[in-house]
Protein backbone atom coordinates (compact mmCIF):
# COMPACT_ATOMS: atom_id res chain seq x y z
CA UNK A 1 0.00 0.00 0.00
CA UNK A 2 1.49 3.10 -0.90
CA UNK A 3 2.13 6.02 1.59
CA UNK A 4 -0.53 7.86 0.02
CA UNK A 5 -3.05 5.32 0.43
CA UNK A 6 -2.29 4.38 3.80
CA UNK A 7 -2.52 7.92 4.71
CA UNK A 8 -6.06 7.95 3.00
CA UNK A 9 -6.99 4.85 5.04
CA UNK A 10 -5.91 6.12 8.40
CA UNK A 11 -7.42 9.18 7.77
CA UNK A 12 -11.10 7.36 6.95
CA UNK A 13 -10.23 4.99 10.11
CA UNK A 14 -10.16 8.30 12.08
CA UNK A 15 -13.18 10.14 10.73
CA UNK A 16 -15.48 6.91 11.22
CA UNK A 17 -13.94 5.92 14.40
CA UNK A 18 -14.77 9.96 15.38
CA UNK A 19 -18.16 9.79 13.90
CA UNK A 20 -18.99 6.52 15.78
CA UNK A 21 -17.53 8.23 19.26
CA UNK A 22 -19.99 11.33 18.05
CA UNK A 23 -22.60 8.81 17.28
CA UNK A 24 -22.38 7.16 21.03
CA UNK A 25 -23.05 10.93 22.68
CA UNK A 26 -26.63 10.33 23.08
CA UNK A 27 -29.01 10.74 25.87
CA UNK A 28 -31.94 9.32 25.51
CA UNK A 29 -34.95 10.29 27.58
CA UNK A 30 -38.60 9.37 26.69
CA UNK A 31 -42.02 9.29 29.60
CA UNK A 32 -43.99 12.06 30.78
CA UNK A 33 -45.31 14.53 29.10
CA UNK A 34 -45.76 16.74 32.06
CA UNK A 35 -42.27 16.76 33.18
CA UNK A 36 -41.24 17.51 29.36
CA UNK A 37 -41.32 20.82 29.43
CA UNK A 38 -38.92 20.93 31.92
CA UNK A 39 -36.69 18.17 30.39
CA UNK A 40 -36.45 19.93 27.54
CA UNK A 41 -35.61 22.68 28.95
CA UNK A 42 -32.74 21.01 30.50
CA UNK A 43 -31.84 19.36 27.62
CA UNK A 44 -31.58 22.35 25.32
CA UNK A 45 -29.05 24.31 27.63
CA UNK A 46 -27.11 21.33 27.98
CA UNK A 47 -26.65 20.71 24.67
CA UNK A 48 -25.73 24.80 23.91
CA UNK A 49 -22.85 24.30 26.85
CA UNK A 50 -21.62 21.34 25.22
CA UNK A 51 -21.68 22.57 22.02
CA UNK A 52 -22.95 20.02 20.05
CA UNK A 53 -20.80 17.57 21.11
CA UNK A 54 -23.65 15.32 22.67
CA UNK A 55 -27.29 15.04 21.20
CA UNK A 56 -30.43 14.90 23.76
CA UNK A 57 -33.91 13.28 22.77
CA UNK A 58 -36.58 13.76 24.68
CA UNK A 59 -40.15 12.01 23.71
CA UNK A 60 -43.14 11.97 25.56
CA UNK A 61 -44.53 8.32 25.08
CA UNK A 62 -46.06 9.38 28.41
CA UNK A 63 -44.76 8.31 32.04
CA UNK A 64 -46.21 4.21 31.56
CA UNK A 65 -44.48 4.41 28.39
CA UNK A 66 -41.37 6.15 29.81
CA UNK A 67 -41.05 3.40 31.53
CA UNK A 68 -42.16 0.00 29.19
CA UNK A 69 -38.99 1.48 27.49
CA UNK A 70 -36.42 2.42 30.28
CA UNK A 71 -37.41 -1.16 31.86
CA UNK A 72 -36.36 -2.75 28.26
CA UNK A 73 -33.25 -0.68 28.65
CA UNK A 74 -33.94 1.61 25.65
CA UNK A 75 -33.33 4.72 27.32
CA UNK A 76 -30.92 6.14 29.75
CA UNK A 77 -33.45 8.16 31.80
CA UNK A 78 -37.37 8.23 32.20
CA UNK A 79 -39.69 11.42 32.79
CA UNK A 80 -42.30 10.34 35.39
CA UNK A 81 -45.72 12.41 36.17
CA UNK A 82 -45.69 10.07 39.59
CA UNK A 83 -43.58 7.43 41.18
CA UNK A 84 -42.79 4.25 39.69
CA UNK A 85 -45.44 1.58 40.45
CA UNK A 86 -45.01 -1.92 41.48
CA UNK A 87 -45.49 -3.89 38.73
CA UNK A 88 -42.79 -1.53 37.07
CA UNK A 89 -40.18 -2.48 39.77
CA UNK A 90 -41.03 -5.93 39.13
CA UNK A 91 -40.12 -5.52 35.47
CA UNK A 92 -36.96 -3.39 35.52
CA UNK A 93 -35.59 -5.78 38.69
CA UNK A 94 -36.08 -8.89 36.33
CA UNK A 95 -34.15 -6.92 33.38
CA UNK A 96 -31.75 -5.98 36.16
CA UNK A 97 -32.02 -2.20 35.71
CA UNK A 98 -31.39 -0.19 38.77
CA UNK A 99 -32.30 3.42 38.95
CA UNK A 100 -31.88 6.48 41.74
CA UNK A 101 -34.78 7.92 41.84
CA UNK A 102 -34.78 12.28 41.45
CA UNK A 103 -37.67 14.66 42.39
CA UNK A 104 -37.24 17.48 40.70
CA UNK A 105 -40.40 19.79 41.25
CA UNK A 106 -43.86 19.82 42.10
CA UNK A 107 -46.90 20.19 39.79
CA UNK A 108 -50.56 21.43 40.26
CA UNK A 109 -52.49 18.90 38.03
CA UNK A 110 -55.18 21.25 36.92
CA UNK A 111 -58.50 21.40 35.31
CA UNK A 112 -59.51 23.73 32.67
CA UNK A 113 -62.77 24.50 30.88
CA UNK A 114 -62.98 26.75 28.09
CA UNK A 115 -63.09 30.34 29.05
CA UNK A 116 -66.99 30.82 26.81
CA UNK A 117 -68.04 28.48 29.81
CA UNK A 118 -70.47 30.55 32.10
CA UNK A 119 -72.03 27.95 34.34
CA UNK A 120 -69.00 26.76 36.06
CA UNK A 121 -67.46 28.83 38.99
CA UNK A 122 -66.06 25.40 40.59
CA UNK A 123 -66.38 21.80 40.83
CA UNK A 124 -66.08 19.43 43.93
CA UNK A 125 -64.02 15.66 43.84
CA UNK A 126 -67.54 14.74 44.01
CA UNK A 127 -68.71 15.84 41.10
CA UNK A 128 -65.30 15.12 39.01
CA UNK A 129 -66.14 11.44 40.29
CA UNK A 130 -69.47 11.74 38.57
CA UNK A 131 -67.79 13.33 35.43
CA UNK A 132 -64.91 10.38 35.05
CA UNK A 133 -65.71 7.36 36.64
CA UNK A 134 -65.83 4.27 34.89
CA UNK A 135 -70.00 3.93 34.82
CA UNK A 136 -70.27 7.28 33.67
CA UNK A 137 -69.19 5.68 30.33
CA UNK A 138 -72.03 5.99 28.09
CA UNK A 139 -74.43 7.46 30.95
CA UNK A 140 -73.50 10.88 32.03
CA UNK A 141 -73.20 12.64 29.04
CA UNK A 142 -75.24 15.91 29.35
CA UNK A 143 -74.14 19.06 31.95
CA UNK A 144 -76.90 18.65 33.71
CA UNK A 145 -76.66 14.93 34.99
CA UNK A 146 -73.36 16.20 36.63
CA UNK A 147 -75.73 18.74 38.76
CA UNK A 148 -78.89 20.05 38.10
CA UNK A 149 -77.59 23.38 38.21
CA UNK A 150 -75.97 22.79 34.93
CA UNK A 151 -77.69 23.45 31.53
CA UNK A 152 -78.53 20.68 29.36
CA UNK A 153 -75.53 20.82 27.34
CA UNK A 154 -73.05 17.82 25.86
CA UNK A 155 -70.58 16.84 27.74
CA UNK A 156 -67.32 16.99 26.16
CA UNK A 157 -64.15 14.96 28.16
CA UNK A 158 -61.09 15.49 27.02
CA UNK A 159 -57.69 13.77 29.20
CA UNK A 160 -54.60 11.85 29.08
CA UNK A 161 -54.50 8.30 27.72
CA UNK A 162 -53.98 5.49 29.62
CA UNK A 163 -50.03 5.47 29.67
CA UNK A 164 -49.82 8.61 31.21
CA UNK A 165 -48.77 9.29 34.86
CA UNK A 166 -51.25 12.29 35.04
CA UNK A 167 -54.12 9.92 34.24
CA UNK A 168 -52.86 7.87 36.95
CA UNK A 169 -52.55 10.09 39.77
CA UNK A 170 -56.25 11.78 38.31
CA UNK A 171 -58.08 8.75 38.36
CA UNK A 172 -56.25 7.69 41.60
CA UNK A 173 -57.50 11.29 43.54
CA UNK A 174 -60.56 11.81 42.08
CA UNK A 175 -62.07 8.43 41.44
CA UNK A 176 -60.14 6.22 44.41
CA UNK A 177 -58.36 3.92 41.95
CA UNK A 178 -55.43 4.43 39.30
CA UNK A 179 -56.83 3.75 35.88
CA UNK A 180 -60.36 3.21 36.64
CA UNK A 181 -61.98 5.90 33.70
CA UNK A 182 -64.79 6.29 31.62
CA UNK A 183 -63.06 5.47 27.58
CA UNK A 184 -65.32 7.51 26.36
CA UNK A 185 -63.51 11.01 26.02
CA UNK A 186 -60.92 12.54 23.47
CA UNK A 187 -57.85 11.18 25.07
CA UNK A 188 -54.15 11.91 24.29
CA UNK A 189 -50.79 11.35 25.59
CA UNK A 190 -49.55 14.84 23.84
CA UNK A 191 -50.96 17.61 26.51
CA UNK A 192 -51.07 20.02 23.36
CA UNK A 193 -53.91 18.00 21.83
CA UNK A 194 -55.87 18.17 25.05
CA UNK A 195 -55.65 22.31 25.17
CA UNK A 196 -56.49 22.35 21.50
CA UNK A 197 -60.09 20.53 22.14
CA UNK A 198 -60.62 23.20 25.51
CA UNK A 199 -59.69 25.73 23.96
CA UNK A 200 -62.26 24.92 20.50
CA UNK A 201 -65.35 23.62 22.45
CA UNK A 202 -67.53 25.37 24.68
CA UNK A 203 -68.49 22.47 26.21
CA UNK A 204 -65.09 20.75 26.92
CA UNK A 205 -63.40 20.36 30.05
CA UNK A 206 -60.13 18.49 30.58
CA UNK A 207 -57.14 17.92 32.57
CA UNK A 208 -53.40 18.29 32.41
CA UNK A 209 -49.82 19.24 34.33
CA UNK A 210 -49.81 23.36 35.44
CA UNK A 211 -47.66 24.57 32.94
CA UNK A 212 -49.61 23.62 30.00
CA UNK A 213 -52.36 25.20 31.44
CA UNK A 214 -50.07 28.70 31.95
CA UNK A 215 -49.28 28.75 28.18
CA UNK A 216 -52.62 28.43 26.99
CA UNK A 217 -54.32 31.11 29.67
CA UNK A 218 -55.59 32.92 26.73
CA UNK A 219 -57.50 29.92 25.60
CA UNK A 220 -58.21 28.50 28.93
CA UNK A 221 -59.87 28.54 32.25
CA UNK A 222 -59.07 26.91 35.28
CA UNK A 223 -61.25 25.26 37.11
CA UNK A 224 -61.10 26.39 41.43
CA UNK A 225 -61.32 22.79 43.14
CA UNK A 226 -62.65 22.32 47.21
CA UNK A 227 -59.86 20.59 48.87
CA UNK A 228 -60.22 18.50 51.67
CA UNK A 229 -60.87 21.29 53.96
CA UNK A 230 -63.61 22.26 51.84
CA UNK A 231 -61.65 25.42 50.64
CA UNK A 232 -61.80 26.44 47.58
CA UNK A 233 -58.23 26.65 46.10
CA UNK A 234 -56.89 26.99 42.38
CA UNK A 235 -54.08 26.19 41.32
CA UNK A 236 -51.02 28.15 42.27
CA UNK A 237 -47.39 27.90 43.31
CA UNK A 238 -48.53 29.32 46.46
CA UNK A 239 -51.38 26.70 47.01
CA UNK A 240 -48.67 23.85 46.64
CA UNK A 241 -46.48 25.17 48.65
CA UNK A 242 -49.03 25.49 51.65
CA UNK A 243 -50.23 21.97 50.82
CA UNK A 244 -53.80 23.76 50.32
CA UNK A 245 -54.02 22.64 46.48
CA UNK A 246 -54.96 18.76 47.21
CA UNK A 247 -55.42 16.07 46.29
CA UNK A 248 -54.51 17.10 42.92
CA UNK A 249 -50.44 18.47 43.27
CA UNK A 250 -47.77 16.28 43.07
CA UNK A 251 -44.17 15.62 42.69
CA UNK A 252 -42.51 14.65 39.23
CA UNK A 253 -39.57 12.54 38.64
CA UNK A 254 -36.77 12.01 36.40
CA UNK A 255 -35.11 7.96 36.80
CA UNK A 256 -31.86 7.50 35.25
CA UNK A 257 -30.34 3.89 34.89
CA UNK A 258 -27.12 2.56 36.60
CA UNK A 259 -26.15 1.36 33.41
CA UNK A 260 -26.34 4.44 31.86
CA UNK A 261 -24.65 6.39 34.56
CA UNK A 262 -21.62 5.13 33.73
CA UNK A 263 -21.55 7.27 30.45
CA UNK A 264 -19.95 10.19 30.77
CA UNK A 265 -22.89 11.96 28.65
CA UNK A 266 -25.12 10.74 30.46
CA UNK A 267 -23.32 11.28 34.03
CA UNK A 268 -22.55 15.19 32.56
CA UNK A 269 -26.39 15.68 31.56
CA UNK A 270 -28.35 14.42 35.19
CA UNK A 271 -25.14 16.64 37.02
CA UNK A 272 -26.49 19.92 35.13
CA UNK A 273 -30.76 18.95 35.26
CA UNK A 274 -30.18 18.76 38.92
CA UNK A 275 -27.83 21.84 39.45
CA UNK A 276 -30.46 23.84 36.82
CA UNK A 277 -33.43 22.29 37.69
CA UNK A 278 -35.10 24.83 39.85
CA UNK A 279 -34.48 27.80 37.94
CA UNK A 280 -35.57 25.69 34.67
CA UNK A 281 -38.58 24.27 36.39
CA UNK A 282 -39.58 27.59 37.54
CA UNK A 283 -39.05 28.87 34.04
CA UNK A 284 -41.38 26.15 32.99
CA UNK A 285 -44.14 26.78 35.27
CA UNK A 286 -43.41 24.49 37.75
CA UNK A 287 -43.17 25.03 41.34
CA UNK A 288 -39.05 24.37 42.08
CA UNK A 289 -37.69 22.20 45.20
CA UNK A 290 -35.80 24.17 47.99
CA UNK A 291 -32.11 24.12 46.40
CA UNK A 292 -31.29 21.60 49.39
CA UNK A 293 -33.27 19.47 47.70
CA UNK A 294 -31.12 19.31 44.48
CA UNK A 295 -28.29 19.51 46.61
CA UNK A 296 -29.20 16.05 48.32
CA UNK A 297 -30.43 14.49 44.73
CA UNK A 298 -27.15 15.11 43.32
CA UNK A 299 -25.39 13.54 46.80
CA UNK A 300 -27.52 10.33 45.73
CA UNK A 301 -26.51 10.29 42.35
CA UNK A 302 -22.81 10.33 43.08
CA UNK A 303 -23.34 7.52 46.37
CA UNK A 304 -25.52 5.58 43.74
CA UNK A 305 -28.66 5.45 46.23
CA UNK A 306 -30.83 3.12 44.15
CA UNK A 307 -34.64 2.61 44.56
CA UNK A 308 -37.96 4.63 45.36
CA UNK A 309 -39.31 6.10 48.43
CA UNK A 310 -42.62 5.47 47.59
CA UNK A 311 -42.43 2.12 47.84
CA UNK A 312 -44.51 1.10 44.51
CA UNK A 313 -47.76 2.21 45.68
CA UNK A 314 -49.70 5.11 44.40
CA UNK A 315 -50.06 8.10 46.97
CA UNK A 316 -52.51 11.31 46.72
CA UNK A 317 -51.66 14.77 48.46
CA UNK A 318 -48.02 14.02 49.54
CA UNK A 319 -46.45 17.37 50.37
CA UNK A 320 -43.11 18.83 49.35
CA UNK A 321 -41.64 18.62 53.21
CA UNK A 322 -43.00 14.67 53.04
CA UNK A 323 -41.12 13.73 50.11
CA UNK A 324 -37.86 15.82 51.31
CA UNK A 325 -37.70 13.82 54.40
CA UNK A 326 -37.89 10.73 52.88
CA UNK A 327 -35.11 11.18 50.48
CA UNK A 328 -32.82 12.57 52.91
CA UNK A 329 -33.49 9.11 54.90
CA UNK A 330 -32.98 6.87 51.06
């Protein structure tokens, strides 16, 4: 081979071998659709301070699909609307994926109604019950057979489908079981499509994570909801804070893989969410953790505290200081 060729087919050897290494810089993310706008968030600044060198995707397959696909091993870190469930444990333990579990900021779920909508001023758990529940399906239909004060008017659903940790922790608060829904509604794991069919019928009312709700105001109302207490409370940073906004606000979650902790990419990328996190979260609408908070998620990262504090089991109403005290205990 002559010294010209050899040169040539060092220099291709290089290129590909670079292009591969550039190939490998991936983080791959996929889940919630909730916690995506903060994600992406994340993602994009991350990728400007590393400039270019590693790629981020970020789908929203919702959190049940998040993590049918980070339990398979596909990707490196799941968005989750709500904790990891049982049955999920089950199926990343027998793939032997371990994960660290990372709060990263609260969310008010919240209901909206489009803002042409005269007759509602609030609704009760009660009558959300009689709105979503599984026997509604095909029965309560009209305004009216929600309460008489209603007109007789369609009733027109519109929520998350079935893979989606919002539509788990909604049916789990309002109807007492995760999952248990009426089918009959306009459902969608893309939040975007849900403000859409608000924001176009008079009739509609739906349900999604806070921040969608605060870049649609112009097309949207939210709904006030009587908490426990019987106060009526909408949705706020302030109201989750105080723990007043309940049952419906929540913590969200990012998961990232042991496996895929040992890439530096991926290592470098859950390192800045965490030390970003509540400035981006706030950005996004989100109510941020105290910075101690971040402070101790990062701590677990680098100790490799695996599991969940939740234990697999769906809960309603935790509050911020609840979850802070059990992660400082993982």
């Amino acid at each position: 081979m002559s010294r010209f060729k050899q040169t040539a087919f060092v220099a291709t050897v290089l290129v590909l071998g670079a292009q591969a290494a550039h190939a490998q810089s991936v983080v791959r993310i996929d889940g919630s659709s909730t916690v995506f706008p903060v994600t992406e968030a994340v993602a994009e600044d991350f990728q400007k301070a590393k400039k270019g060198a590693v790629k981020v995707t970020v789908g929203i397959s919702g959190t049940g699909g998040g993590f049918k696909k980070f339990c398979r091993g596909e990707i490196d870190v799941a968005d989750a609307s709500r904790p990891i469930m049982k049955k999920e444990m089950e199926t990343c333990a027998q793939a032997g994926i371990r994960y660290i579990e990372l709060p990263v900021a609260f969310d008010a779920l919240t209901v909206v109604i489009n803002p042409k909508n005269t007759f509602i001023k609030q609704l009760s758990v009660e009558q959300m019950k009689k709105m979503w529940e599984p026997s509604a399906q095909g029965v309560v239909t009209r305004w009216k057979q929600v309460d008489p004060s209603f007109p007789d008017a369609p009733l027109k659903l519109f929520g998350p489908g079935s893979d989606s940790g919002t539509f788990d922790y909604f049916t789990e608060a309002v109807v007492g079981k995760a999952k248990a829904s009426r089918g009959d509604y306009t459902a969608s794991e893309d939040d975007n499509v849900l403000v859409q069919g608000v924001s176009r019928d008079v009739n509609g009312l739906g349900y999604f994570g806070y921040a969608y709700y605060v870049e649609n105001k112009g097309k949207l109302k939210a709904v006030p909801i009587a908490n426990k207490q019987g106060k009526l409370v909408e949705p706020t940073a302030a109201t989750v804070l105080d723990g007043s906004y309940n049952p419906l606000s929540r913590p969200i979650f990012i998961y990232v893989a042991e496996n895929s902790l040992e890439k530096a990419e991926v290592r470098d990328f859950v390192t800045f969410y965490l030390k970003n996190a509540g400035k981006l979260a706030t950005e996004a609408k989100y109510v941020p953790l105290p910075a101690k908070s971040y402070d101790v998620a990062l701590e677990h990262v680098n100790k490799k505290k695996f599991g969940s504090v939740f234990g697999g089991e769906p809960e309603i109403g935790v509050t911020i200081e609840v979850v802070l005290a059990r992660e400082a205990k993982l």
